[in-house]
Protein backbone atom coordinates (compact mmCIF):
# COMPACT_ATOMS: atom_id res chain seq x y z
CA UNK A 1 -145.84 18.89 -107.20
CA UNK A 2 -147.77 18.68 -103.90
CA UNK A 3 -146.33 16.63 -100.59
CA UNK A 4 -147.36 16.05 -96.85
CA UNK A 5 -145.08 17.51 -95.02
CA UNK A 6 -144.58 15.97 -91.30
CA UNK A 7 -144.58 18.79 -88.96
CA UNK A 8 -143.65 17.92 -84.93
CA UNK A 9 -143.08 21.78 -83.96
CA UNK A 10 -139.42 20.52 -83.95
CA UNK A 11 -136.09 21.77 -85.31
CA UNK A 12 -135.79 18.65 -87.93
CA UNK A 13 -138.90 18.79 -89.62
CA UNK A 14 -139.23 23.02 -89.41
CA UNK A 15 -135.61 22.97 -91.89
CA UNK A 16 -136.96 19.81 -94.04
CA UNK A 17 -139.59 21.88 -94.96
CA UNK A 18 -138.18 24.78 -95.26
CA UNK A 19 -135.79 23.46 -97.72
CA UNK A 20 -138.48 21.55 -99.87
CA UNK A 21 -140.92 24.46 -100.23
CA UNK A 22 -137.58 26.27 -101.17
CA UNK A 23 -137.99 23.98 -103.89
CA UNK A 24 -140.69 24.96 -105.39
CA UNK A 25 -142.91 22.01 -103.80
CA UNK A 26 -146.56 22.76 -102.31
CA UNK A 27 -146.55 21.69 -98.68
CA UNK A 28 -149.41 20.59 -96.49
CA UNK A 29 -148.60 20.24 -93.04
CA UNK A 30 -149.62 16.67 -90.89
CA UNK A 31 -149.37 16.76 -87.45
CA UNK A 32 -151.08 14.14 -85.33
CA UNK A 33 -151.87 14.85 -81.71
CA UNK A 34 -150.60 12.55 -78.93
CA UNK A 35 -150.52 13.18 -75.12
CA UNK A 36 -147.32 11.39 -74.73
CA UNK A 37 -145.50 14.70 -76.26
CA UNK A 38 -142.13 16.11 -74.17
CA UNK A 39 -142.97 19.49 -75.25
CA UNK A 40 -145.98 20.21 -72.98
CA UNK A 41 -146.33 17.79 -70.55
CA UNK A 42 -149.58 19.08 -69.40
CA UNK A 43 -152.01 18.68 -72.35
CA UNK A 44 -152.87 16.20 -74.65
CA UNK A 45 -152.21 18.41 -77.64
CA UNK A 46 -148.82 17.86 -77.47
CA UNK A 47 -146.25 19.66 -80.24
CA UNK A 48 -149.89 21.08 -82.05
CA UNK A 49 -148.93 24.95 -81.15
CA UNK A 50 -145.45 24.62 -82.18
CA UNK A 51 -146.70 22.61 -85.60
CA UNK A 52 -149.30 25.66 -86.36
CA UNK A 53 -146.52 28.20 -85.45
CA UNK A 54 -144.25 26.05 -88.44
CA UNK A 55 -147.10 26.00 -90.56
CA UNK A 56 -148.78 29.60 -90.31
CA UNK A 57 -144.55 31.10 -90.94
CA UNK A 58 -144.05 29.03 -93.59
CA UNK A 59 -147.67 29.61 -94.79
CA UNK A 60 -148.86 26.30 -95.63
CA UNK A 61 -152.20 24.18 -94.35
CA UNK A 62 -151.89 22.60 -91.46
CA UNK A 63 -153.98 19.30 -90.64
CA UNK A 64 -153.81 18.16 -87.39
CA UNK A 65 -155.25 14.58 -86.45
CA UNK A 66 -155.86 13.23 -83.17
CA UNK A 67 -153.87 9.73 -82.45
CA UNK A 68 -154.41 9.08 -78.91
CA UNK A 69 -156.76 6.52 -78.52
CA UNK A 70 -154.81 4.33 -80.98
CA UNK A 71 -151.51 5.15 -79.72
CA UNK A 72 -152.72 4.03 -76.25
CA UNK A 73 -153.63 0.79 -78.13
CA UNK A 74 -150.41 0.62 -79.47
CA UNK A 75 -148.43 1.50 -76.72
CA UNK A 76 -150.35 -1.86 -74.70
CA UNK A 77 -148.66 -4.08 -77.02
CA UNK A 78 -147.03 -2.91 -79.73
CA UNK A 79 -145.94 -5.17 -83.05
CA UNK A 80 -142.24 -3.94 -83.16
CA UNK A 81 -141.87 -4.05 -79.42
CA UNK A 82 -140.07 -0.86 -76.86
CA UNK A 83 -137.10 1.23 -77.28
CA UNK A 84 -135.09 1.09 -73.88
CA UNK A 85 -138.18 2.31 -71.66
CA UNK A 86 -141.93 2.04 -72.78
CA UNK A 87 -141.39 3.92 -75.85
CA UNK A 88 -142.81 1.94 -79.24
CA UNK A 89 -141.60 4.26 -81.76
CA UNK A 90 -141.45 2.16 -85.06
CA UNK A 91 -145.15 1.05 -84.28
CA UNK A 92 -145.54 4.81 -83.60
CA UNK A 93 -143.95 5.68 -87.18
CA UNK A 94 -145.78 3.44 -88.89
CA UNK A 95 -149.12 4.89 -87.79
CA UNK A 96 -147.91 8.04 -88.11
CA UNK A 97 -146.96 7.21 -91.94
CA UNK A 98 -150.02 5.61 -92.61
CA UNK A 99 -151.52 8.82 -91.55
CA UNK A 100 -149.73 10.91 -93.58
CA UNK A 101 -150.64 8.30 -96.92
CA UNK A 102 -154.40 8.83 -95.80
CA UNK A 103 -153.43 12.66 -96.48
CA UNK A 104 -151.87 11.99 -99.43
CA UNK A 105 -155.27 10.58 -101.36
CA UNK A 106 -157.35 13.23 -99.28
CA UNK A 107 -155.03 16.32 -100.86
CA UNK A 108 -154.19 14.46 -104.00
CA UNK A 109 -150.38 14.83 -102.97
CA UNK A 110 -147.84 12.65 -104.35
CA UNK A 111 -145.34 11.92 -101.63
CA UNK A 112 -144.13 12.94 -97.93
CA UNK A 113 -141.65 14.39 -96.42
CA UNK A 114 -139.98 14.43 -92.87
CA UNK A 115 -137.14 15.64 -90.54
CA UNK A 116 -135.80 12.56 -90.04
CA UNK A 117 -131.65 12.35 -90.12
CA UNK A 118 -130.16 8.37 -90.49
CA UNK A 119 -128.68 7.41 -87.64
CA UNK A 120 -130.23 10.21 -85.18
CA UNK A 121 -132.37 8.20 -83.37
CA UNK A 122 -131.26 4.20 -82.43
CA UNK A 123 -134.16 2.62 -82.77
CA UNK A 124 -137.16 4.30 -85.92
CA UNK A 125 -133.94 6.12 -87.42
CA UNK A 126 -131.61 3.21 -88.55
CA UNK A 127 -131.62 2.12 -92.46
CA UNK A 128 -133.30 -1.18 -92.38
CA UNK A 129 -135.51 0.35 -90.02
CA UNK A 130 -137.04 3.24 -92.23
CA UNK A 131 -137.84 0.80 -95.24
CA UNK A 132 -139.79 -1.51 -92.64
CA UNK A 133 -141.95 1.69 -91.69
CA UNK A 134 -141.93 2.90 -95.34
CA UNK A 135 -143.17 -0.73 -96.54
CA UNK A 136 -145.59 -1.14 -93.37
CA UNK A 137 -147.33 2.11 -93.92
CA UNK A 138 -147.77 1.50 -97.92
CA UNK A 139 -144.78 4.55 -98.87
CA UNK A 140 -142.25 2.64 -99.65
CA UNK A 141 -139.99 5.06 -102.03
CA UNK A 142 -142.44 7.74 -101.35
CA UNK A 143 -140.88 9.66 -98.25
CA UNK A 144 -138.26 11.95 -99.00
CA UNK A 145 -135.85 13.06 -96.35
CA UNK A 146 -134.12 16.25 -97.25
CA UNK A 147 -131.67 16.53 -94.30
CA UNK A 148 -130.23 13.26 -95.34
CA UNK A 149 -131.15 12.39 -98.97
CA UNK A 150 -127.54 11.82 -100.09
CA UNK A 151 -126.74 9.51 -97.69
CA UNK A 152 -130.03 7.27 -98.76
CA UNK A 153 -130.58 6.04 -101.77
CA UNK A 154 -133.08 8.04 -104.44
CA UNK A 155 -136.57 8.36 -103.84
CA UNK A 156 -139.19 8.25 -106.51
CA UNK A 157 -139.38 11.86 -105.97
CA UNK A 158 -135.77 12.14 -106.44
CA UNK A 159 -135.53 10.32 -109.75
CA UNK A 160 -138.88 11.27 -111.64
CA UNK A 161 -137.08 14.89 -110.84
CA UNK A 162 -140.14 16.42 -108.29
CA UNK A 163 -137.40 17.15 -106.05
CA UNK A 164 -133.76 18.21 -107.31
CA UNK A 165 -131.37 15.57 -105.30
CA UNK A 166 -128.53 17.60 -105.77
CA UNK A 167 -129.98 20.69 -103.60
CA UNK A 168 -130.81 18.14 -100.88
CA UNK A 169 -129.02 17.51 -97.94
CA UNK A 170 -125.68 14.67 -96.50
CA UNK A 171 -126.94 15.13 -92.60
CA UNK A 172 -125.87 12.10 -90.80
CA UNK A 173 -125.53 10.85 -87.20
CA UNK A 174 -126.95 12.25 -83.86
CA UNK A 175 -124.47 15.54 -83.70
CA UNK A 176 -126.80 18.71 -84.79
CA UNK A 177 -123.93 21.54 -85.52
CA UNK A 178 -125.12 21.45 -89.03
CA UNK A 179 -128.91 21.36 -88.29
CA UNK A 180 -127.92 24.39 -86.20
CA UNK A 181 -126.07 26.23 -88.56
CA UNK A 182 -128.89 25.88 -91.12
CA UNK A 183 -131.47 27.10 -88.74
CA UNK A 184 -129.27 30.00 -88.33
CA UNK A 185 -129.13 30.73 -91.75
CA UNK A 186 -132.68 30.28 -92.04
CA UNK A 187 -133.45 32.82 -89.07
CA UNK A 188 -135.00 30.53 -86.96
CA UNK A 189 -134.42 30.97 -83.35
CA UNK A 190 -137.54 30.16 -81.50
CA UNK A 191 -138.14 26.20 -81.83
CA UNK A 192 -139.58 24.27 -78.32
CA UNK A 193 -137.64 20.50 -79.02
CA UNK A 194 -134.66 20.81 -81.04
CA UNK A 195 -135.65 16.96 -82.48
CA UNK A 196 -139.31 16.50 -81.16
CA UNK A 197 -139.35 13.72 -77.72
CA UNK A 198 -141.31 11.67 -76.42
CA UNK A 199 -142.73 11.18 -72.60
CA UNK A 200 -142.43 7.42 -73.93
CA UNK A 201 -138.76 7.75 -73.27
CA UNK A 202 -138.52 9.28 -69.99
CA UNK A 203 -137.81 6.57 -67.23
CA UNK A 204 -140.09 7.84 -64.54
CA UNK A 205 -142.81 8.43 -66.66
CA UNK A 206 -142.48 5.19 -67.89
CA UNK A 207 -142.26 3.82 -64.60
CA UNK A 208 -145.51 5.24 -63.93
CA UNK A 209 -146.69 4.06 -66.95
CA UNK A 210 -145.92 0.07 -66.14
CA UNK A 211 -147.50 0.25 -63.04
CA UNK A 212 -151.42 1.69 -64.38
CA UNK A 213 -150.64 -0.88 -67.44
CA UNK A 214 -149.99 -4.34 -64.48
CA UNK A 215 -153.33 -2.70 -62.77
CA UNK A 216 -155.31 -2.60 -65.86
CA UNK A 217 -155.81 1.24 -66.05
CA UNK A 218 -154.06 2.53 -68.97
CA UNK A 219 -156.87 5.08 -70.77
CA UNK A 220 -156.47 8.55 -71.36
CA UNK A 221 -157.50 9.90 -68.44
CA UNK A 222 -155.08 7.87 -66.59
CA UNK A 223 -151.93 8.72 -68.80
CA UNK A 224 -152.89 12.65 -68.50
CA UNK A 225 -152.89 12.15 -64.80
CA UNK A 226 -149.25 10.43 -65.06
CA UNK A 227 -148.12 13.77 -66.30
CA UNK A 228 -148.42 15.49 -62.66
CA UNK A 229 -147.30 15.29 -59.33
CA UNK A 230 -145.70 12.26 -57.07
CA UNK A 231 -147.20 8.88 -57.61
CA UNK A 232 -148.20 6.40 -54.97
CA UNK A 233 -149.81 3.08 -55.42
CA UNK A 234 -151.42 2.64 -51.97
CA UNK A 235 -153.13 -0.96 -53.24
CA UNK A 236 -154.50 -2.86 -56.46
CA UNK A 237 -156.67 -0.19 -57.93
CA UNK A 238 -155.48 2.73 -55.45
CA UNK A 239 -153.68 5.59 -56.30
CA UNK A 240 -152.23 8.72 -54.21
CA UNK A 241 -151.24 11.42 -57.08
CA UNK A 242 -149.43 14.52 -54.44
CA UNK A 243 -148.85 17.91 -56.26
CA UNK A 244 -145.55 19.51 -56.45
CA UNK A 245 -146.40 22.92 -56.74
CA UNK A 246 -149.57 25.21 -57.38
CA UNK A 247 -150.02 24.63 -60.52
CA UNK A 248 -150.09 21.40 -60.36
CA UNK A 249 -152.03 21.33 -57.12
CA UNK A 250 -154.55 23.05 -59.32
CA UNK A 251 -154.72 20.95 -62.07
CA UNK A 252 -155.19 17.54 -60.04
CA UNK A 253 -158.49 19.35 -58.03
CA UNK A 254 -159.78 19.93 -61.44
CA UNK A 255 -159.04 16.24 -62.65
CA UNK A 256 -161.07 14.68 -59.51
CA UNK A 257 -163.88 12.58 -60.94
CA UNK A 258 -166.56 10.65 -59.54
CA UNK A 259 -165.59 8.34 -57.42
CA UNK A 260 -161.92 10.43 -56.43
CA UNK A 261 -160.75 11.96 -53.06
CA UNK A 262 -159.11 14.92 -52.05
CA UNK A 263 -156.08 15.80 -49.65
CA UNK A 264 -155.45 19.04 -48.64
CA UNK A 265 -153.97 21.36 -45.58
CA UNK A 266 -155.99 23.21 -43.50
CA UNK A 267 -155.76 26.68 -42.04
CA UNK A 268 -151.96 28.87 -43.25
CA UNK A 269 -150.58 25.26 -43.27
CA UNK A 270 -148.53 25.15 -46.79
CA UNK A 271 -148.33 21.81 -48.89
CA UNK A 272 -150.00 20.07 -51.65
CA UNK A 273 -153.65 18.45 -52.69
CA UNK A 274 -153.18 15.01 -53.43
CA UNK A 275 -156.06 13.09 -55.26
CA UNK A 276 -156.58 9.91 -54.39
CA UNK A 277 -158.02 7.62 -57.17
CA UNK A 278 -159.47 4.23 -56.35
CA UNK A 279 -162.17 2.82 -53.62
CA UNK A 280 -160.84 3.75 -49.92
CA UNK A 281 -161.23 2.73 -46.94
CA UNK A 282 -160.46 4.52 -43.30
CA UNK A 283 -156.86 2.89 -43.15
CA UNK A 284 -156.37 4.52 -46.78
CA UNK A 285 -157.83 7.82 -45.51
CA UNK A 286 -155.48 8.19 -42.93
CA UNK A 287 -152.76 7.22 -44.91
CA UNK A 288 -153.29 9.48 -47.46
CA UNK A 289 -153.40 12.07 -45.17
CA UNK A 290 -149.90 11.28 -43.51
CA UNK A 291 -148.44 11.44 -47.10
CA UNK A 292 -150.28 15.10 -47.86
CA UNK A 293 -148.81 15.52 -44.66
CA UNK A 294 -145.22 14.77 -44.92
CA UNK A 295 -145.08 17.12 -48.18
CA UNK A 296 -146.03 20.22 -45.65
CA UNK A 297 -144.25 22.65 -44.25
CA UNK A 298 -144.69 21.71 -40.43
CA UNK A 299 -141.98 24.37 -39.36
CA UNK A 300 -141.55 21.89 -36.46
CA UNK A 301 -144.49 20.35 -35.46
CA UNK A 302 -145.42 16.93 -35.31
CA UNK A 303 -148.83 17.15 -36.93
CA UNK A 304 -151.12 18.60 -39.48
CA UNK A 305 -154.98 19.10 -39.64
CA UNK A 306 -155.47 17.79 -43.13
CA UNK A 307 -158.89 17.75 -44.81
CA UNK A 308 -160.26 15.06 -46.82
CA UNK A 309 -162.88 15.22 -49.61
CA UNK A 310 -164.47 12.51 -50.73
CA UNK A 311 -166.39 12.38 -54.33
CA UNK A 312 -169.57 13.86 -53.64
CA UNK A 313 -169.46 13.97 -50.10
CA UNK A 314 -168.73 16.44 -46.98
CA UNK A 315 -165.26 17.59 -46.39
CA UNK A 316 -163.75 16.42 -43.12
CA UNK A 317 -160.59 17.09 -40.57
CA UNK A 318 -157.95 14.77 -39.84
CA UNK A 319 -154.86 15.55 -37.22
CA UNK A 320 -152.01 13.44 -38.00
CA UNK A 321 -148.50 13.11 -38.30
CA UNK A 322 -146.40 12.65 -41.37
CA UNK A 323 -145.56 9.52 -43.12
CA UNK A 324 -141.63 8.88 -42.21
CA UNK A 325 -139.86 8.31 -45.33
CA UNK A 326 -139.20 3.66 -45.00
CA UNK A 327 -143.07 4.06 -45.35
CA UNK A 328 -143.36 6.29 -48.30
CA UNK A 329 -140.62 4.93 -50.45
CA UNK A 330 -141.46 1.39 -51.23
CA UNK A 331 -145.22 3.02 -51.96
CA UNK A 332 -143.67 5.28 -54.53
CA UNK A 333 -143.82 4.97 -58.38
């Protein structure tokens, strides 16, 4: 028999199918790209590396399928509503299901299987939960779950005797001693999210998130930039991103578009490039320039030359003196 595996680059899903193509089963991988991944906060690829690590040790095809555009439309309103921040993850199941039934018909499989563990996860992970997803998506008694088969009832798999239910797993709850001890047995060692995450769930960055959502600027390009820096919403529209270190001072200079502005110290002064993103005017120059400012090292004084770049235009020099911190903090994200 042939099934879709679900492959995250995660712990869960590496042992699920480890333990079906133990089996005798012939796996193709699934993993769908989505920039709201925890393991690499930087790109919009997400968990693809550590899926095509999975996949190319376990030797299987891996088909990867980009999800960002609709998960942005799901994440604006989704049908099953947030977890406790901004994260949507029964919506995001669903489509995530729905892509793996797509693979199904294009590989003439016959069912999927995933990491998932009952009870792991409070909100996609629960019971009623997984046969709402399985029913949405069109899988219902079609997704096998090796790690906790014998605590769920039979699959079709399970009782047309594709997979062996007594070789499949009891795994239940959100302890992972036993997940450990099997990846131990296994060999595996090198795994970057023991159980996958989500950016989705991560207060600040759903902060951040809110805020570009109430001023009508949730895109791509606006959720990669939510990934970097300190945020700052100077007015409806305008947006002071400050970098926290080289890297990321780097990455924001090569993320100004058209119509966005750049902060940065002059001379041996050390501190960030901020990018401002949004239509300015002098006030908002200069008070971009105070925040650049207070994120310098002064080493005492009480100003900094800091240069200004608009889109397009000629890079000027303004002296001023940092941003005291009952300014900056109601302006922070």
């Amino acid at each position: 028999m042939k099934a879709i595996a679900l492959i995250s680059g995660g712990l869960d899903s590496t042992l699920a199918a480890r333990l079906t193509k133990d089996l005798g089963v012939e796996l193709v991988a699934l993993n769908t790209l989505s920039p709201f991944c925890l393991c690499n906060r930087r790109s919009s690829s997400g968990c693809a590396h550590g899926a095509g690590k999975v996949a190319k040790e376990l030797g299987l095809k891996l088909i990867s399928v980009n999800v960002s555009d609709e998960f942005i439309e799901i994440v604006k309103k989704p049908k099953y509503g947030y977890g406790s921040n901004m994260n949507p993850c029964i919506d995001c199941r669903i489509l995530l299901f729905k892509k793996a039934r797509a693979a199904m018909e294009e590989e003439g499989a016959s069912f999927v299987i995933t990491g998932e563990v009952l009870g792991q996860r409070p909100m996609s992970q629960k019971l009623h939960t997984m046969r709402l997803i399985e029913k949405e998506s069109g899988l219902t008694g079609l997704v096998v779950r090796p790690l906790s088969a014998q605590v769920l009832e039979p699959t079709l798999p399970e009782e047309n005797g594709w997979v062996p239910r007594d070789r499949l797993l009891a795994i239940n709850g959100r302890g992972r001693k036993e997940q450990f001890a099997l990846a131990h047995k296994f060999g595996i060692r090198d795994y970057p999210c023991p159980s996958g995450g989500c950016l989705l769930t991560d207060p600040e960055f759903s902060r951040r998130l809110k805020d570009i959502m109430l001023n009508g600027e949730l895109n791509l390009r606006e959720v990669m930039l939510l990934k970097l820096g300190r945020h700052f919403r100077l007015g409806k529209g305008v947006k002071l991103v400050v970098g926290r270190n080289e890297a990321e001072n780097g990455l924001l200079e090569s993320s100004a578009g058209m119509t966005d502005s750049l902060f940065y110290p002059g001379g041996d002064l050390a501190g960030p490039t901020s990018l401002l993103r949004g239509d300015c005017n002098p006030e908002l120059i200069e008070l971009s320039s105070r925040i650049t400012a207070y994120y310098c090292d002064l080493n005492g004084q009480k100003s900094a030359n800091i240069y200004y770049r608009p889109a397009g235009g000629q890079e000027s020099c303004l002296s001023v003196s940092p941003s005291d911190t009952g300014t900056l903090k109601p302006l922070r994200i």
